[in-house]
N, C-alpha and C. Protein backbone atom coordinates (compact mmCIF):
# COMPACT_ATOMS: atom_id res chain seq x y z
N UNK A 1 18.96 -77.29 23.72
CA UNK A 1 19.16 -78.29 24.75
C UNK A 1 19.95 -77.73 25.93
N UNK A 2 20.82 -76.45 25.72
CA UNK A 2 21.54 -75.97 26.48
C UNK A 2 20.73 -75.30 27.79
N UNK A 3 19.50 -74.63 27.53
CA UNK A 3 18.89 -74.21 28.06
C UNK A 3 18.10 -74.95 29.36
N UNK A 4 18.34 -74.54 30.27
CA UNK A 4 18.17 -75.11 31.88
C UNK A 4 16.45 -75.10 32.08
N UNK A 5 15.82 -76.25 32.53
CA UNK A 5 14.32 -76.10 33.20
C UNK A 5 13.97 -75.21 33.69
N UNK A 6 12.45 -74.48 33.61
CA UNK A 6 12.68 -73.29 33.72
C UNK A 6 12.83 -72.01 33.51
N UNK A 7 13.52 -72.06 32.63
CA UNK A 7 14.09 -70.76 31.79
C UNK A 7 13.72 -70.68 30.48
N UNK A 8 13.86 -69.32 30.01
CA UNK A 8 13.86 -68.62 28.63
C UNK A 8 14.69 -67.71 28.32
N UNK A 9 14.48 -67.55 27.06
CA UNK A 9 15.65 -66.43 25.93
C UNK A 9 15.93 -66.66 24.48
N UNK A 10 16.47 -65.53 24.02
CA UNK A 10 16.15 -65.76 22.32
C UNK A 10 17.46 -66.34 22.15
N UNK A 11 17.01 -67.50 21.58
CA UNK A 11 18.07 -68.48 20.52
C UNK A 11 18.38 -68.27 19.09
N UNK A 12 19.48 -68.38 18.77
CA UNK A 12 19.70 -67.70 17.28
C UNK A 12 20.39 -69.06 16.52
N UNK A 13 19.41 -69.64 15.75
CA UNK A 13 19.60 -70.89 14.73
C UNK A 13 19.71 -70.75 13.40
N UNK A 14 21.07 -71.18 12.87
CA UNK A 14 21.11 -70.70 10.87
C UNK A 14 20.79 -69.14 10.93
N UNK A 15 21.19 -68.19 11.77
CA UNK A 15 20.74 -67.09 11.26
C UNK A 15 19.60 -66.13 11.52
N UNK A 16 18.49 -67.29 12.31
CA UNK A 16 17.33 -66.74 12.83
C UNK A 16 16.81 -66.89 14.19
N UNK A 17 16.13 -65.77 14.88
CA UNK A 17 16.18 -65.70 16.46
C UNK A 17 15.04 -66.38 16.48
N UNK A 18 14.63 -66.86 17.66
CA UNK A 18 13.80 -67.12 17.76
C UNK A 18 13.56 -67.64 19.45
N UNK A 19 11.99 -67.22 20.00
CA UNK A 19 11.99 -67.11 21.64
C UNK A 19 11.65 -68.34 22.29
N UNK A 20 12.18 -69.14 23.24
CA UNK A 20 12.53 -70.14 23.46
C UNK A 20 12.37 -70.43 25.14
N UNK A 21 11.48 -70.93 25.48
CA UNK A 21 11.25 -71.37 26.86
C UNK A 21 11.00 -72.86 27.32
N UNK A 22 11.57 -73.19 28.17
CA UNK A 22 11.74 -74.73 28.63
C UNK A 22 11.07 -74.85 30.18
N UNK A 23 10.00 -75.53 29.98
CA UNK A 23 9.25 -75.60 31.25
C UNK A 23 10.11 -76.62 32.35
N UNK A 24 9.56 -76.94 33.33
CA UNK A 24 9.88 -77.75 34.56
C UNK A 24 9.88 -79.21 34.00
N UNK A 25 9.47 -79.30 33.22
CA UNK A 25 8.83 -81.05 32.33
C UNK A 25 10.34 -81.52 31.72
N UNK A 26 10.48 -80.27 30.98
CA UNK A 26 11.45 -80.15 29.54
C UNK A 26 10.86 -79.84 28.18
N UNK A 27 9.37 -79.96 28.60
CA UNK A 27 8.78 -79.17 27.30
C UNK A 27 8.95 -77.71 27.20
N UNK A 28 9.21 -78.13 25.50
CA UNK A 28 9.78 -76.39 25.64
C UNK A 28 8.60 -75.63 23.73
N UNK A 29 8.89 -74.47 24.60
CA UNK A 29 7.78 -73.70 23.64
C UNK A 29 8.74 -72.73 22.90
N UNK A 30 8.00 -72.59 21.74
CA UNK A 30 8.81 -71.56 20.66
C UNK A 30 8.02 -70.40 20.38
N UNK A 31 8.50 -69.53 20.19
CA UNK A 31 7.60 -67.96 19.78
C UNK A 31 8.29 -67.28 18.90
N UNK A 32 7.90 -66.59 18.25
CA UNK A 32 8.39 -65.11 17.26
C UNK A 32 8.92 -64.03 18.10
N UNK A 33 10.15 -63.19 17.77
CA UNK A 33 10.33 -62.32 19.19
C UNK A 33 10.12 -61.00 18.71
N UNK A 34 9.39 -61.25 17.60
CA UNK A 34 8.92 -60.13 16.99
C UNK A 34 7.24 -59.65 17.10
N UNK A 35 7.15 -58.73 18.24
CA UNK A 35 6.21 -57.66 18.83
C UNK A 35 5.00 -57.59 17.90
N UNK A 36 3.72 -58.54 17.67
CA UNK A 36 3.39 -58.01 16.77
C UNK A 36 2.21 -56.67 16.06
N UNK A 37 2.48 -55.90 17.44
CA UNK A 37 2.33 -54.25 17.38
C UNK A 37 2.87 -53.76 15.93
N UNK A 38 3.86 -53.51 16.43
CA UNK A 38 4.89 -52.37 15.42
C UNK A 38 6.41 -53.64 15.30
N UNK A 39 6.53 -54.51 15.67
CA UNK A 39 7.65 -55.39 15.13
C UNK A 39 8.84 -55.43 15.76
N UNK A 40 9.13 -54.72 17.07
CA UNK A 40 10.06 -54.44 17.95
C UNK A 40 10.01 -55.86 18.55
N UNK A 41 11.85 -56.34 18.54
CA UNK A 41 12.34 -57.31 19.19
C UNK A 41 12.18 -57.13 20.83
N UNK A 42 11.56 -58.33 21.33
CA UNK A 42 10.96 -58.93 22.16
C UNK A 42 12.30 -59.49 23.35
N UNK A 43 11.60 -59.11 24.63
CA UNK A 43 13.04 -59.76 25.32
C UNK A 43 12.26 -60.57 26.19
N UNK A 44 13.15 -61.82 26.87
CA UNK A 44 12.44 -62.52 27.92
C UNK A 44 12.71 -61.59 29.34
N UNK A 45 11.62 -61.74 30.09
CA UNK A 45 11.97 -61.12 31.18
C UNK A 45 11.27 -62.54 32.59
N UNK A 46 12.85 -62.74 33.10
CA UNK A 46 12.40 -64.05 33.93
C UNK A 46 11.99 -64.01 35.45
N UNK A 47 12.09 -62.73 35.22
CA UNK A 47 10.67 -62.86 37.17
C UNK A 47 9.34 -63.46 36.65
N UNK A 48 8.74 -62.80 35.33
CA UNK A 48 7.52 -63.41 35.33
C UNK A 48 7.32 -64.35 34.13
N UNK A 49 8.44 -64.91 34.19
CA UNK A 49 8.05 -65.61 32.75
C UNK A 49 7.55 -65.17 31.39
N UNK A 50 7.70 -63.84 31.38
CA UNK A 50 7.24 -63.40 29.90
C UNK A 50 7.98 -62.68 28.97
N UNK A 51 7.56 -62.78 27.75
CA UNK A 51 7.91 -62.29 26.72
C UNK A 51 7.30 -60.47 26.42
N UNK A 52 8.77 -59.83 26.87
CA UNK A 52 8.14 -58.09 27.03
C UNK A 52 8.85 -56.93 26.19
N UNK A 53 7.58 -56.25 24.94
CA UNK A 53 8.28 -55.58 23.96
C UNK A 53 9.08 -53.76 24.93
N UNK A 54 9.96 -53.78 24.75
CA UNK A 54 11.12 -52.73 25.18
C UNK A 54 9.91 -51.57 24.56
N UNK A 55 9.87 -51.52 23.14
CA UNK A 55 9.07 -50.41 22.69
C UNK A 55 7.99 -49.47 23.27
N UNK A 56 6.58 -50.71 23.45
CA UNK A 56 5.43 -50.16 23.86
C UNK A 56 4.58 -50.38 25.05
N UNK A 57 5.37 -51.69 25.29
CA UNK A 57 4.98 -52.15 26.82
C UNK A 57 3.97 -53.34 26.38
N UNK A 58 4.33 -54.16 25.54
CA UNK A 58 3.27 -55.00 24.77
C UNK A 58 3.73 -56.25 26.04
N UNK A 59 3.16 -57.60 26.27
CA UNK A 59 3.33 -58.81 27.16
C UNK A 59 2.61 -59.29 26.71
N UNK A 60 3.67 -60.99 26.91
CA UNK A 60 2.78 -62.23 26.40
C UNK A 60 3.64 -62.93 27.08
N UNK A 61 3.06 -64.16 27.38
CA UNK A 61 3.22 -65.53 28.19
C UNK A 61 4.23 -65.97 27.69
N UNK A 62 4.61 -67.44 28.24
CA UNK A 62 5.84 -68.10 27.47
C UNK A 62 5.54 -68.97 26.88
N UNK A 63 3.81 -68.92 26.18
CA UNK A 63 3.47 -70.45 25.37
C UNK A 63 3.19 -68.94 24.25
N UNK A 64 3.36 -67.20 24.19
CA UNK A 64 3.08 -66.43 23.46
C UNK A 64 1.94 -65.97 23.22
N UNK A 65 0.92 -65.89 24.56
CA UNK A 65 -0.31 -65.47 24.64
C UNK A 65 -0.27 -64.35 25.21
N UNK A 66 -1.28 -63.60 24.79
CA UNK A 66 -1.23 -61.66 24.67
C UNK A 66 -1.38 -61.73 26.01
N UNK A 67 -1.01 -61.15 26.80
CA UNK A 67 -1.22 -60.79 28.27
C UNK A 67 -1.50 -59.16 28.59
N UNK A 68 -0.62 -58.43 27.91
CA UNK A 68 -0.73 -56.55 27.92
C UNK A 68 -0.64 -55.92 26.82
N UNK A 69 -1.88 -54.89 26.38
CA UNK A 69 -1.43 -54.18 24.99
C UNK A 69 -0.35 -53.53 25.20
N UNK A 70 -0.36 -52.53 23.94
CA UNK A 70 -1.18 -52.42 22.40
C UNK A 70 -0.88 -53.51 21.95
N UNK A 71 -0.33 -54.44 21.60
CA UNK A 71 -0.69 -55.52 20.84
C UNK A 71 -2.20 -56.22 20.34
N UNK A 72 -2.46 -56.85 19.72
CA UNK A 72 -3.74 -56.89 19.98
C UNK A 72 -4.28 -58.82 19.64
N UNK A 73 -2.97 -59.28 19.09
CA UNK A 73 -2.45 -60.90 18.67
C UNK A 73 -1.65 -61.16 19.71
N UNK A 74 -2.00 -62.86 20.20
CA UNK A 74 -0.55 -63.48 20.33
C UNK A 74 0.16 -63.54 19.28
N UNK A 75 1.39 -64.56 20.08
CA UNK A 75 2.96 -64.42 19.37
C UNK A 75 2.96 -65.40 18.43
N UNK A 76 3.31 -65.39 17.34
CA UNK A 76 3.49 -66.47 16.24
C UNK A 76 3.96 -67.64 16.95
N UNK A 77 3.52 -69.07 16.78
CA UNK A 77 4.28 -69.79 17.62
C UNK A 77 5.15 -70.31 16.13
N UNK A 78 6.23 -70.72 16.85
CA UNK A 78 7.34 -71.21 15.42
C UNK A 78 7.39 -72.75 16.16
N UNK A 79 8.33 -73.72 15.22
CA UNK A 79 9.30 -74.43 15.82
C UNK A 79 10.58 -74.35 15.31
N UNK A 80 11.26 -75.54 16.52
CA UNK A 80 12.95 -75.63 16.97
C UNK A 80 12.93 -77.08 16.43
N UNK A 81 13.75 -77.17 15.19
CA UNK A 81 13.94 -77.91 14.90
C UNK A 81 15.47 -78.59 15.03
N UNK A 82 15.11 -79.92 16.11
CA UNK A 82 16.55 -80.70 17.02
C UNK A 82 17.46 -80.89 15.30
N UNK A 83 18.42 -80.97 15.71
CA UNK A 83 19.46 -81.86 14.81
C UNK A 83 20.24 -83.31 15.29
């Protein structure tokens, strides 16, 4: 909820990360930030709104759709479960 319209970044809940973007609406989308190339943690990068592996140069959207290999899957979508 902390997270501003707009924006993304990995949230860490009970222990587990997980990639987290909040549109202009307030709908917000969840992803795995785990690359699923080779498994390298995933960073948001917010000029373009995407989710970009450090490793291999892998990209995906912020709903976790493949945009640049080697990858060859989108991103697991998870959910954020409110309390």
């Amino acid at each position: 909820e902390a997270l501003p319209a707009g924006h993304g970044g990995v949230v860490e809940r009970d222990g587990e990360k997980a990639g987290v973007y909040k549109d202009e609406r307030g709908e917000i989308y969840v992803v795995s930030t785990r690359c699923p190339h080779l498994g390298c943690q995933l960073e948001w990068n917010p000029d373009e709104k995407s989710w970009d592996c450090p490793c291999h140069g892998s990209r995906f959207d912020y709903k976790g759709k493949l945009i640049d290999n080697p990858a060859q899957e989108d991103l697991a979508q998870e959910t954020l479960e409110r309390r």
